[in-house]
C-alpha atoms as a PDB file:
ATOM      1  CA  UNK A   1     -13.023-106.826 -11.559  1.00  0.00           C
ATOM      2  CA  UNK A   2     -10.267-105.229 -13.180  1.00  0.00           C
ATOM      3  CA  UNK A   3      -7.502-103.805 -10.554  1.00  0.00           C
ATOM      4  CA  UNK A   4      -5.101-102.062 -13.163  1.00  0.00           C
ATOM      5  CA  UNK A   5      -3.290 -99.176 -11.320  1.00  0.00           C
ATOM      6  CA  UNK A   6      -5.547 -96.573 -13.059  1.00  0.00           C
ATOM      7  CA  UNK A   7      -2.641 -94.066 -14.949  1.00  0.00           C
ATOM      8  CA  UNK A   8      -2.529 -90.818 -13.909  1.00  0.00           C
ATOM      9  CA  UNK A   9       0.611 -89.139 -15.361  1.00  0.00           C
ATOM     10  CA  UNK A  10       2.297 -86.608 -13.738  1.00  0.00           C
ATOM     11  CA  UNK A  11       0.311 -83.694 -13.856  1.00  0.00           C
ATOM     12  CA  UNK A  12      -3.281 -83.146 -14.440  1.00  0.00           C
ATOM     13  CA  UNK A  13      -6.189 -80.650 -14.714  1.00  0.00           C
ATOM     14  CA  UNK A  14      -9.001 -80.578 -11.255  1.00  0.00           C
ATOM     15  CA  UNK A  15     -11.971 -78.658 -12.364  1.00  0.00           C
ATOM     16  CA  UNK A  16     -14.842 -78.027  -9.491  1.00  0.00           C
ATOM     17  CA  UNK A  17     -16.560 -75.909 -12.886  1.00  0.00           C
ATOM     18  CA  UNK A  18     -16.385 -78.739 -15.099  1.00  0.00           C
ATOM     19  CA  UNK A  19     -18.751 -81.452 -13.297  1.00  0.00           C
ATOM     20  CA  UNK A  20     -21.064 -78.273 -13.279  1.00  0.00           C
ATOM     21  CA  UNK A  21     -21.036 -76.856 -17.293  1.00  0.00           C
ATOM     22  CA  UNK A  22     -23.173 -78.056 -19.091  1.00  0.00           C
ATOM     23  CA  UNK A  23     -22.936 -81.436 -20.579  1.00  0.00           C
ATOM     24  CA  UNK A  24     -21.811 -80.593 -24.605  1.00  0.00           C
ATOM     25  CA  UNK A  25     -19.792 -77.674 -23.076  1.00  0.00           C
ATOM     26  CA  UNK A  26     -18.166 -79.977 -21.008  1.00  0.00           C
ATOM     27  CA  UNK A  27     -17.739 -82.541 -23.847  1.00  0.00           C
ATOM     28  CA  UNK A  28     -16.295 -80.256 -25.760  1.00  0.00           C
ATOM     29  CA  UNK A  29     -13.908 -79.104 -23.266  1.00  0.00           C
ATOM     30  CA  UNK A  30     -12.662 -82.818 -22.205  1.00  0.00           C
ATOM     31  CA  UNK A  31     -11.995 -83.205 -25.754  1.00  0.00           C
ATOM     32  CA  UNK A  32      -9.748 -80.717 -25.544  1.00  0.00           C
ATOM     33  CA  UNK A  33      -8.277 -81.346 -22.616  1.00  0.00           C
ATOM     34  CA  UNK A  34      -7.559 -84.758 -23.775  1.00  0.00           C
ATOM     35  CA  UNK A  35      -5.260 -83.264 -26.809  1.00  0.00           C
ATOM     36  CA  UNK A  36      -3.711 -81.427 -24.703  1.00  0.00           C
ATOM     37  CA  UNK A  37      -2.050 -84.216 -22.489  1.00  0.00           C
ATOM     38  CA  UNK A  38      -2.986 -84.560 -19.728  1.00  0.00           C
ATOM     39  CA  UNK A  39      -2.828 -87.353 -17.957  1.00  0.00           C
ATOM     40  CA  UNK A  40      -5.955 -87.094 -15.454  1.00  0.00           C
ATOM     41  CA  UNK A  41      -9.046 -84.712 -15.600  1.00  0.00           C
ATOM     42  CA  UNK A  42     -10.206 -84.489 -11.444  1.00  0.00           C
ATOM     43  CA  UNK A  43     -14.028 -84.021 -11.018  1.00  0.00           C
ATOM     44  CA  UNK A  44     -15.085 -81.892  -7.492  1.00  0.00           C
ATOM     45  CA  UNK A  45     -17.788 -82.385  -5.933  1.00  0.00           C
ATOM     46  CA  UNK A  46     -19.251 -84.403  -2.943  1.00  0.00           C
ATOM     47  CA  UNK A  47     -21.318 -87.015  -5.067  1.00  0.00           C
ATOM     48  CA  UNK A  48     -24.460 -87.545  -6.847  1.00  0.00           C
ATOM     49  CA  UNK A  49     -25.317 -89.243  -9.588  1.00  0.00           C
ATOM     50  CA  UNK A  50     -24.340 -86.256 -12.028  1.00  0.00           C
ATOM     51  CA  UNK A  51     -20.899 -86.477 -10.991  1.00  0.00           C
ATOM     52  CA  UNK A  52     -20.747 -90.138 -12.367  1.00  0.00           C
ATOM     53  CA  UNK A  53     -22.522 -89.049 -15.628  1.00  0.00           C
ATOM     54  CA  UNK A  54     -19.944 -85.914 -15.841  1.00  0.00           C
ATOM     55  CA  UNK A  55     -17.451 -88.709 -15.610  1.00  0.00           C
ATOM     56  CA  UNK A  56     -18.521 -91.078 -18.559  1.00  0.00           C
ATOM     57  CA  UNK A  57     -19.152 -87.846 -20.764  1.00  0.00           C
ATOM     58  CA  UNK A  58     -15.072 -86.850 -19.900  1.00  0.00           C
ATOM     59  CA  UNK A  59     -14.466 -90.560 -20.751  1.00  0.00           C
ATOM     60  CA  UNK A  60     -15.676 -90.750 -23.873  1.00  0.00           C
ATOM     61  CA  UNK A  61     -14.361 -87.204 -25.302  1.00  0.00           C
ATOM     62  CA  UNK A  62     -10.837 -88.885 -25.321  1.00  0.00           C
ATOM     63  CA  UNK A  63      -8.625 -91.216 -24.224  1.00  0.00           C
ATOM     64  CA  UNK A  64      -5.426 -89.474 -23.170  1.00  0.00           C
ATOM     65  CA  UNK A  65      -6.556 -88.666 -19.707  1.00  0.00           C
ATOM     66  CA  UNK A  66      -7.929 -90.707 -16.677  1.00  0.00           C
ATOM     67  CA  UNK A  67     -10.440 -89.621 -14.524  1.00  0.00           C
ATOM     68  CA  UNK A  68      -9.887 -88.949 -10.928  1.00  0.00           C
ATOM     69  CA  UNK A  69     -12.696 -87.820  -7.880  1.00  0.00           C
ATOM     70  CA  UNK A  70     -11.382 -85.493  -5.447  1.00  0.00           C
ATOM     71  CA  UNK A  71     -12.946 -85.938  -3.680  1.00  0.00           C
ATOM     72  CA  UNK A  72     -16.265 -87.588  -3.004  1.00  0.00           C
ATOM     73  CA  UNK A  73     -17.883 -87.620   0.466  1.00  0.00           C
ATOM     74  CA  UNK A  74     -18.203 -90.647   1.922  1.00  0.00           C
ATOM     75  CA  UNK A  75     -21.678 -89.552   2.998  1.00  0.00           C
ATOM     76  CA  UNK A  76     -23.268 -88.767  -0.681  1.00  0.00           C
ATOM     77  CA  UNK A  77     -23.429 -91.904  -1.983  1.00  0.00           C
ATOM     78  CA  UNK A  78     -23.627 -95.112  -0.275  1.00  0.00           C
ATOM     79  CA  UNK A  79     -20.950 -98.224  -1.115  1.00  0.00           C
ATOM     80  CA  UNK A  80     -22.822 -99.606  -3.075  1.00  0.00           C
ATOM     81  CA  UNK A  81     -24.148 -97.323  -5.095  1.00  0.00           C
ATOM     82  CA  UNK A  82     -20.052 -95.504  -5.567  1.00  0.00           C
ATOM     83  CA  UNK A  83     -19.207 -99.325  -6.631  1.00  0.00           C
ATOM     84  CA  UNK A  84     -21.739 -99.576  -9.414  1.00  0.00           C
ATOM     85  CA  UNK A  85     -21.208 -97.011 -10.829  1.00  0.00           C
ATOM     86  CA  UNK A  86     -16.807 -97.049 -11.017  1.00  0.00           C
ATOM     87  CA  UNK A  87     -17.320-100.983 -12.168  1.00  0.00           C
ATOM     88  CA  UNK A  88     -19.506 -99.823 -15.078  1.00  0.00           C
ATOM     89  CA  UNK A  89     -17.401 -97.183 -15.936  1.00  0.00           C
ATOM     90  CA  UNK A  90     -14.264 -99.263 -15.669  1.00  0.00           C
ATOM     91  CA  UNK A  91     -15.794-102.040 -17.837  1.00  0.00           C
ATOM     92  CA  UNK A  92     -17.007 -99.322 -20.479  1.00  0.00           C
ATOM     93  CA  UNK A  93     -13.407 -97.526 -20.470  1.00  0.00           C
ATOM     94  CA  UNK A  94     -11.111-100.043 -18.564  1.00  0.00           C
ATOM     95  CA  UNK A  95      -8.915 -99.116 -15.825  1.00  0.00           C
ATOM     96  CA  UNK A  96      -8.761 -95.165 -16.344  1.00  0.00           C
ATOM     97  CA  UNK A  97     -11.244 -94.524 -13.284  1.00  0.00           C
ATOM     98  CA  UNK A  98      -9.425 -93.552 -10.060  1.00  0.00           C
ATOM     99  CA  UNK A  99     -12.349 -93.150  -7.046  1.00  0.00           C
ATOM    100  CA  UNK A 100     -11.131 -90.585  -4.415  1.00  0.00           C
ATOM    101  CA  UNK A 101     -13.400 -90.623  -0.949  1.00  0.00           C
ATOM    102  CA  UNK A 102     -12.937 -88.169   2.032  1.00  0.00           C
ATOM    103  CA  UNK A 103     -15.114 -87.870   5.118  1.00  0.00           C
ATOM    104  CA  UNK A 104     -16.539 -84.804   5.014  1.00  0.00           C
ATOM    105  CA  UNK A 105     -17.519 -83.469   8.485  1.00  0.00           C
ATOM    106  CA  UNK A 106     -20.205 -84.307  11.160  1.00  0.00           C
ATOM    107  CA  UNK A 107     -22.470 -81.612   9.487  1.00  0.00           C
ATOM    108  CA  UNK A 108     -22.105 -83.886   6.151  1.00  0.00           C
ATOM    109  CA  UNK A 109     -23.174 -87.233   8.393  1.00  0.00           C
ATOM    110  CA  UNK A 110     -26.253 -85.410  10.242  1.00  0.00           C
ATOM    111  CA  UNK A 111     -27.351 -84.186   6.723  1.00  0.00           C
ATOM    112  CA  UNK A 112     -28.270 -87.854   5.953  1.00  0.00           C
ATOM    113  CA  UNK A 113     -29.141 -88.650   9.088  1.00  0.00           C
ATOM    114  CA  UNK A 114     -25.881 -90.687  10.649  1.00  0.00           C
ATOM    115  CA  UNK A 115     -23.445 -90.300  13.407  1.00  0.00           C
ATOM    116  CA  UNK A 116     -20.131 -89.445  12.866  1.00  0.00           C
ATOM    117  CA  UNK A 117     -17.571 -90.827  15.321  1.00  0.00           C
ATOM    118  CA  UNK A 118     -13.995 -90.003  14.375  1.00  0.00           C
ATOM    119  CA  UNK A 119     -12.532 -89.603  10.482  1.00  0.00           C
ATOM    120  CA  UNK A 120     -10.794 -92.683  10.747  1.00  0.00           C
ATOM    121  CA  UNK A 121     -13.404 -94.743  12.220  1.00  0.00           C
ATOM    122  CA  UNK A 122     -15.965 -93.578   9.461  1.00  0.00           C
ATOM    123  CA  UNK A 123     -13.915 -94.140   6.821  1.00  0.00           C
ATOM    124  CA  UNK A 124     -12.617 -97.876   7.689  1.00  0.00           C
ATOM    125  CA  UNK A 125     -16.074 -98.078   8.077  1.00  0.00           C
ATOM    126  CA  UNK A 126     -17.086 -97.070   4.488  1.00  0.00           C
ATOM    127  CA  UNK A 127     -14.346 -99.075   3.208  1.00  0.00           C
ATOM    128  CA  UNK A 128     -15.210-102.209   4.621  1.00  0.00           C
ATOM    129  CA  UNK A 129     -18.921-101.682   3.273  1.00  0.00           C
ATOM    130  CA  UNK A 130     -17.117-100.729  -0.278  1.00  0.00           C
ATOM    131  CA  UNK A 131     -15.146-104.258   0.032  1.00  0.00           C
ATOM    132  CA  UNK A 132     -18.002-106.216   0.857  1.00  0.00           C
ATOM    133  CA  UNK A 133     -19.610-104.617  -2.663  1.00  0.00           C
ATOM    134  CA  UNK A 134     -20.379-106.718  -5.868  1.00  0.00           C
ATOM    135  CA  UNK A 135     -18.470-105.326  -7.841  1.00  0.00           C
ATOM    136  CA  UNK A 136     -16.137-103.598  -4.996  1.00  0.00           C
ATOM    137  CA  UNK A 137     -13.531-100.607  -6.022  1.00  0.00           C
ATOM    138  CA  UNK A 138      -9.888-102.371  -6.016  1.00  0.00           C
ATOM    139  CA  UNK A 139      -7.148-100.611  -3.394  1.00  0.00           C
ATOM    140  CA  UNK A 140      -5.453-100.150  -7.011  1.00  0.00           C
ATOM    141  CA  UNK A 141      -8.688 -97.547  -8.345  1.00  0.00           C
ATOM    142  CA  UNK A 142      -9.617 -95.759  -4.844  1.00  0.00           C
ATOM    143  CA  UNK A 143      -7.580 -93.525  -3.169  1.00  0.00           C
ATOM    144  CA  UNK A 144      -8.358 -90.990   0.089  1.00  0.00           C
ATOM    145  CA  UNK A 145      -8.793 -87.580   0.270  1.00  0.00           C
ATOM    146  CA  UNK A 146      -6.286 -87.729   3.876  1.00  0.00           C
ATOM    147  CA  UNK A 147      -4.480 -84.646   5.708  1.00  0.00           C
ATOM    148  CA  UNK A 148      -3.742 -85.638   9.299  1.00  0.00           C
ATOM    149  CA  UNK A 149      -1.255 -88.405   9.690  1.00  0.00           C
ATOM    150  CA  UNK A 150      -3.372 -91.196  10.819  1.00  0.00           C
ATOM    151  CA  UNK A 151      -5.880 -91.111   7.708  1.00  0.00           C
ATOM    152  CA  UNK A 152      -2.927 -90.627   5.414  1.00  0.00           C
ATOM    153  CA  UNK A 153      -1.568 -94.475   7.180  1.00  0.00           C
ATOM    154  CA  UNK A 154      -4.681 -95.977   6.759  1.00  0.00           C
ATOM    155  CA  UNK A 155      -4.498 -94.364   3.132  1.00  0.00           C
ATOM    156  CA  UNK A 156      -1.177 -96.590   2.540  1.00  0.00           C
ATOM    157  CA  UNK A 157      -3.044 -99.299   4.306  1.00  0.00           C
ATOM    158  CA  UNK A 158      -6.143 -99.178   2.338  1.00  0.00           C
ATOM    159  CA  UNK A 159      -6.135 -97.262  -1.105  1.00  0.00           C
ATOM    160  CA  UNK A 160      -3.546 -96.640  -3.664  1.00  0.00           C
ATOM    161  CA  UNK A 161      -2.546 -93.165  -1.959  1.00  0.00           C
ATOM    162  CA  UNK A 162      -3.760 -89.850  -0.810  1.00  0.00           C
ATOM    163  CA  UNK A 163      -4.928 -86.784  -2.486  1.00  0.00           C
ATOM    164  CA  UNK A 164      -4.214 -83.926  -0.105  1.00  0.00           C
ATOM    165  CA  UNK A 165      -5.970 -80.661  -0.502  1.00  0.00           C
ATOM    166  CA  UNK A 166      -4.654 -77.096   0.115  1.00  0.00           C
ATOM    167  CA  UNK A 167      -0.800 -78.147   0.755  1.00  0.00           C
ATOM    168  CA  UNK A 168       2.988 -77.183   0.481  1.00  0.00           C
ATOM    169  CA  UNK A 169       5.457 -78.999  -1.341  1.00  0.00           C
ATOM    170  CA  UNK A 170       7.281 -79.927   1.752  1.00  0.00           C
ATOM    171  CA  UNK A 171       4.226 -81.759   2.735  1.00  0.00           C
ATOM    172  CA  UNK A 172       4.534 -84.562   0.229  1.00  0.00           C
ATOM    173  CA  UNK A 173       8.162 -84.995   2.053  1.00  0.00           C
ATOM    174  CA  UNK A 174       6.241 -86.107   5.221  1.00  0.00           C
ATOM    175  CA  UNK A 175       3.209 -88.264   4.010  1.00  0.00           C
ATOM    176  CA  UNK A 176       5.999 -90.382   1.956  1.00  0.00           C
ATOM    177  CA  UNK A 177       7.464 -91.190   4.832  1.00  0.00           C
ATOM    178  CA  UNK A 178       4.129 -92.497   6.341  1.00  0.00           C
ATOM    179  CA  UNK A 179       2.789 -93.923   3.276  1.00  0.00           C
ATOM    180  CA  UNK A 180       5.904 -95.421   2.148  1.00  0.00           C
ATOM    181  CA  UNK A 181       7.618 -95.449  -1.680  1.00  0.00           C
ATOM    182  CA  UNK A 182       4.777 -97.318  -3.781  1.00  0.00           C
ATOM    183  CA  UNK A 183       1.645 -95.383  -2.773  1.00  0.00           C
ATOM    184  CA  UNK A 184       0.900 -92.351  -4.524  1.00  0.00           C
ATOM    185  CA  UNK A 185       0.924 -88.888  -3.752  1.00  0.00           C
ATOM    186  CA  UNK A 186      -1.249 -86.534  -5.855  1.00  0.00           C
ATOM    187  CA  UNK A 187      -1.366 -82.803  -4.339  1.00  0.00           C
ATOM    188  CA  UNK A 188      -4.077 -80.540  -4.990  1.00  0.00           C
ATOM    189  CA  UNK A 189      -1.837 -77.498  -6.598  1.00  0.00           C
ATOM    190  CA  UNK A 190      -3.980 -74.239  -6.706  1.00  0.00           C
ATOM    191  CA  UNK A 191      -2.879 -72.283 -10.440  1.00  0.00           C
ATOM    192  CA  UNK A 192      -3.174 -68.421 -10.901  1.00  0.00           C
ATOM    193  CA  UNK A 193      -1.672 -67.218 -14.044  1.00  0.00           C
ATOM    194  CA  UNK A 194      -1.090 -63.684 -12.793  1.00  0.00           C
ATOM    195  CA  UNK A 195       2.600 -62.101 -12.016  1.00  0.00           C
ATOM    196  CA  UNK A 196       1.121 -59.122 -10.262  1.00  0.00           C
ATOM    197  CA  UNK A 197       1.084 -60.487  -6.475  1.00  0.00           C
ATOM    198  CA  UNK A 198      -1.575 -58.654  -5.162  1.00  0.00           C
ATOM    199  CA  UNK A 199      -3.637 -59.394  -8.010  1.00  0.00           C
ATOM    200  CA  UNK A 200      -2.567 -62.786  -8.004  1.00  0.00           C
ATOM    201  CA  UNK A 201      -3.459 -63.825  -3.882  1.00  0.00           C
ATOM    202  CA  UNK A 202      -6.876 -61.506  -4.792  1.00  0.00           C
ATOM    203  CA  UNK A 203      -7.625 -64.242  -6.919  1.00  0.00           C
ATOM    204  CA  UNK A 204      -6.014 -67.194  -5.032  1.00  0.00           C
ATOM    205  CA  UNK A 205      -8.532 -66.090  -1.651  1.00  0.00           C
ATOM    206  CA  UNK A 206     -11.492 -66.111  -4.027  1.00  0.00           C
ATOM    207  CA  UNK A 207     -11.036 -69.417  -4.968  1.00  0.00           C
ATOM    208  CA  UNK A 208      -9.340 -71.500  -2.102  1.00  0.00           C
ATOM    209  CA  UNK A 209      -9.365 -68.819   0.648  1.00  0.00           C
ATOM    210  CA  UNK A 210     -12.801 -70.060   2.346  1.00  0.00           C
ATOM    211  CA  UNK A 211     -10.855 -73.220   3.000  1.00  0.00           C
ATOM    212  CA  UNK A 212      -8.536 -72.090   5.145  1.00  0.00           C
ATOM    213  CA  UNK A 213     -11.632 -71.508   7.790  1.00  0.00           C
ATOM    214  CA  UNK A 214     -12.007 -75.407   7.788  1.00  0.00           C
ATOM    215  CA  UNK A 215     -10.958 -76.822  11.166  1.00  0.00           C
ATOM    216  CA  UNK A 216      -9.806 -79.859   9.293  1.00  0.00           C
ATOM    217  CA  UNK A 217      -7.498 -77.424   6.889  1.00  0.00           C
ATOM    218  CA  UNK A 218      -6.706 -75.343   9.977  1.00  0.00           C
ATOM    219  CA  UNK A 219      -4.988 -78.502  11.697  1.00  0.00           C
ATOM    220  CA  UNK A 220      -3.156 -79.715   9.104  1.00  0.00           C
ATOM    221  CA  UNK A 221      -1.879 -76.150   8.380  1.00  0.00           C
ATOM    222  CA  UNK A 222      -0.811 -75.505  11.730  1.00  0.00           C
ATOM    223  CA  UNK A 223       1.151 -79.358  11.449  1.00  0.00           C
ATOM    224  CA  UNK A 224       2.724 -77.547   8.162  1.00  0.00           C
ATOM    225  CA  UNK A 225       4.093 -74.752  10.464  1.00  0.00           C
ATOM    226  CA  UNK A 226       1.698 -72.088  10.047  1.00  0.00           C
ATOM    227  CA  UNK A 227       0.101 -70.177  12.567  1.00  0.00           C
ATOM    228  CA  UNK A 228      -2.346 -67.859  13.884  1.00  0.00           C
ATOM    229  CA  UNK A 229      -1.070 -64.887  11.759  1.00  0.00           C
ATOM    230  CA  UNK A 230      -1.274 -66.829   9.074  1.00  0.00           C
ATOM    231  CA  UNK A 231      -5.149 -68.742   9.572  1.00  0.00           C
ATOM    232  CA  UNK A 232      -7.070 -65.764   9.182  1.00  0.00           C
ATOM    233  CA  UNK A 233      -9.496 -64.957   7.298  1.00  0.00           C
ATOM    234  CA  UNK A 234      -8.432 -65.566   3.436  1.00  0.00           C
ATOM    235  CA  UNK A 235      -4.843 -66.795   4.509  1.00  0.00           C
ATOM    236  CA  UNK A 236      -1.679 -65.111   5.084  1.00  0.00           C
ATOM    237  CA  UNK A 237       0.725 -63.937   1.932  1.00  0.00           C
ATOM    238  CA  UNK A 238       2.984 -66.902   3.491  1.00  0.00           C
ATOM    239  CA  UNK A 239      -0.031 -69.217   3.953  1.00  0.00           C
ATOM    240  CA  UNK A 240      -1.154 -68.328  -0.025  1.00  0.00           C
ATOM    241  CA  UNK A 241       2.070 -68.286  -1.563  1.00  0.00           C
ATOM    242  CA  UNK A 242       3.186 -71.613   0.178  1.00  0.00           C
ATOM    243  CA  UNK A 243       0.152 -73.410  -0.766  1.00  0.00           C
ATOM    244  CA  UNK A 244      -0.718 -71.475  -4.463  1.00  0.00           C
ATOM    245  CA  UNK A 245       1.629 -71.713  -7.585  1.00  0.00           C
ATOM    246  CA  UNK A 246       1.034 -67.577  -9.104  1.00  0.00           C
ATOM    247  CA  UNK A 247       3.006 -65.982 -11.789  1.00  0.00           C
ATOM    248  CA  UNK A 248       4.125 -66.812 -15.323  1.00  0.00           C
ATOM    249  CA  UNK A 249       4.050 -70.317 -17.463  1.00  0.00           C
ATOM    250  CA  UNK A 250       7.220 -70.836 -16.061  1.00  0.00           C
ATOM    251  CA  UNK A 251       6.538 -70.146 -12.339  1.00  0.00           C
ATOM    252  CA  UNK A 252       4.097 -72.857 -12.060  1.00  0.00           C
ATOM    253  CA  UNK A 253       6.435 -75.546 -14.077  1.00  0.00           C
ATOM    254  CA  UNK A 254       8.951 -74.841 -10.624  1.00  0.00           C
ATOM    255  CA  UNK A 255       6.267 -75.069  -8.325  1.00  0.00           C
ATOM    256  CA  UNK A 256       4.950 -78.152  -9.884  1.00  0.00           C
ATOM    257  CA  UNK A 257       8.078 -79.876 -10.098  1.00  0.00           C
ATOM    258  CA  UNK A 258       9.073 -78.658  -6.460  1.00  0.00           C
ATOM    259  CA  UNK A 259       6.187 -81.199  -5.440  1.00  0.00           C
ATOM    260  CA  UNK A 260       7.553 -83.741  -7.589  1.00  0.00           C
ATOM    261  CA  UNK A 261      11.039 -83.305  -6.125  1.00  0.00           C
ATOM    262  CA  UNK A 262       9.282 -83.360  -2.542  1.00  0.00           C
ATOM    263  CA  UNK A 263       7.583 -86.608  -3.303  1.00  0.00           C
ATOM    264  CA  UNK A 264       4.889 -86.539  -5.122  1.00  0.00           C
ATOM    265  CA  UNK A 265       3.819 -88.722  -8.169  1.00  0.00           C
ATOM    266  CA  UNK A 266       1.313 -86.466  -9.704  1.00  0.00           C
ATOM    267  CA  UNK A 267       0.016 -82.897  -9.273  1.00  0.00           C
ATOM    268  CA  UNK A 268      -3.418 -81.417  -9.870  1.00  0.00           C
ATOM    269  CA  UNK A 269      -3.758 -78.044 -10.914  1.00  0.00           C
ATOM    270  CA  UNK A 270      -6.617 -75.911  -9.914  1.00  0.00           C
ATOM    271  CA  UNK A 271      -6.693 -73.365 -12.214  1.00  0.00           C
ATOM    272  CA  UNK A 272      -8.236 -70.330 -11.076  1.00  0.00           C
ATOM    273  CA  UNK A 273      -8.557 -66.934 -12.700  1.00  0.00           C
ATOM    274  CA  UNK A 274     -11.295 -64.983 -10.568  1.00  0.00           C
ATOM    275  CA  UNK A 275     -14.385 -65.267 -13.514  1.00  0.00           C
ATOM    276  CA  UNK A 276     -17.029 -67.955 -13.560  1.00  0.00           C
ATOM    277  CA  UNK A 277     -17.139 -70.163 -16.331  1.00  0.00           C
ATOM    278  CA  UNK A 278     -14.513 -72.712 -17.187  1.00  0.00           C
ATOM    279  CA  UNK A 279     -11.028 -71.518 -17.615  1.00  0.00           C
ATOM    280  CA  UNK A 280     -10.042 -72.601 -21.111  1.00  0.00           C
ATOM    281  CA  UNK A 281      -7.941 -69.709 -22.024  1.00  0.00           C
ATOM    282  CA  UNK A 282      -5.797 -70.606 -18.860  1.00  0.00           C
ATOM    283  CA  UNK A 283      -5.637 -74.328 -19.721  1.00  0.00           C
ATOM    284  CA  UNK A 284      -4.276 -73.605 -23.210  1.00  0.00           C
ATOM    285  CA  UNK A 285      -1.810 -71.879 -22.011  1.00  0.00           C
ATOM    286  CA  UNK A 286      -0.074 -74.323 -19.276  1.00  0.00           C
ATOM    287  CA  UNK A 287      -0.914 -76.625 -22.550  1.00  0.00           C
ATOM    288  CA  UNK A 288       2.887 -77.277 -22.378  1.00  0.00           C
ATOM    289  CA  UNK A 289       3.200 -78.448 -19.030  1.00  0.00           C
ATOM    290  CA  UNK A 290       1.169 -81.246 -19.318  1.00  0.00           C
ATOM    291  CA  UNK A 291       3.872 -83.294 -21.821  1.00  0.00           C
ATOM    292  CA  UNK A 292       7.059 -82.135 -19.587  1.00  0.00           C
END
């Protein structure tokens, strides 16, 4: 099995409409994603076999970007199966497949009839069955989808790195020092081009604001300093401005490279703009930002 350190640049696109378009839409927008350079394109969604097709389709529109899962639940597909389907990918494309797993919640373990004992212990779990696989997912192609301190460890322990969701710069500051120097760090960075504010967090609560209702998200907030006033219902202006990069071109380039400067190795933009459909006219124009 080929354990290349899958290349991810710096920055990179994470679509949740893109897994969903259809498939010579999609084709058509990888390709030009792919001109654009960036380094990874991040597929959303919590597994299924479509997911993996998405992925060879986004594979074979280009070869300047890697593809990246953020994440997929440990629950939709079994080891095995999440195995398979990277090594046949990976053979097909070589190492530019990077496997991100999180754990969901209990309501994603009931749904497919298991028991869910603690994130930690659920995930070890899964990642023994994964390394037990034929093929198996190197540590250098999976990495976690980890908030709370003890998942982002075993992250460091187990995987290449971490791929935290719904974040502030300053948190890549703290999960370095847990993780250590080598592992990598690769924020979830939610994009509005917008410089009117209230426009701007009108858009930003549409598209990450049902998040924030998330116990999981809720606890790592609170670690990140926020608090009540903040965790209601859509977020605070703090809680959205501290975790959503709004305003011009230029804006986001500072927020982006305030994660770098905080720690992190590469930074996913969610681009958002409050229509359905997949926002091309937005990625053309942070174009730029990809080869900085």
């Amino acid at each position: 099995m080929n354990s290349t350190p899958v290349d991810l640049g710096s920055v990179g696109i994470w679509s949740i409409e893109l897994g969903g378009a259809e498939p010579a839409t999609a084709a058509e927008a990888a390709a030009e994603l792919h001109s654009q350079g960036w380094g990874a394109i991040w597929l959303v969604g919590a597994g299924g076999h479509g997911l993996w097709d998405s992925a060879e389709r986004i594979l074979q529109a280009g070869t300047q970007a890697s593809v990246a899962f953020g994440v997929l639940s440990i629950w939709g597909r079994d080891a095995e199966i999440a195995s398979g389907e990277h090594g046949r990918l990976t053979r097909t494309f070589g190492p530019r497949v990077l496997s991100g797993f999180g754990v969901s919640n209990p309501h994603a373990a009931a749904a497919v009839g298991k028991d869910f004992t603690t994130p930690v212990r659920e995930m070890n779990r899964f990642l023994d069955m994964l390394d037990r696989s034929t093929p198996t997912i190197p540590q250098s192609q999976r990495l976690l989808g980890a908030l709370g301190p003890r998942m982002v460890e075993l992250a460091g322990r187990r995987a290449v790195g971490i791929h935290p969701f719904l974040v502030t710069a300053e948190s890549n500051a703290l999960n370095r020092e847990s993780i250590g120097a080598d592992a990598l760090i690769a924020p979830h960075l939610g994009v509005v081009l917008e410089e009117d504010p209230a426009r701007a967090r009108q858009i930003a609560r549409a598209g990450v604001g049902m998040f924030i209702g998330f116990p999981a998200y809720q606890a790592n907030l609170r670690r990140l300093g926020f608090t009540d006033a903040d965790l209601v219902p859509g977020g605070s202006d703090r809680l959205i401005d501290a975790t959503v990069a709004w305003g011009s071109v230029d804006q986001i380039a500072d927020r982006i490279a305030e994660h770098h400067a905080a720690g992190a190795d590469h930074v996913a933009l969610h681009v958002m703009n409050g229509q359905r459909g997949l926002p091309t006219a937005q990625w053309r124009e942070l174009a730029p930002l990809a080869r900085r």
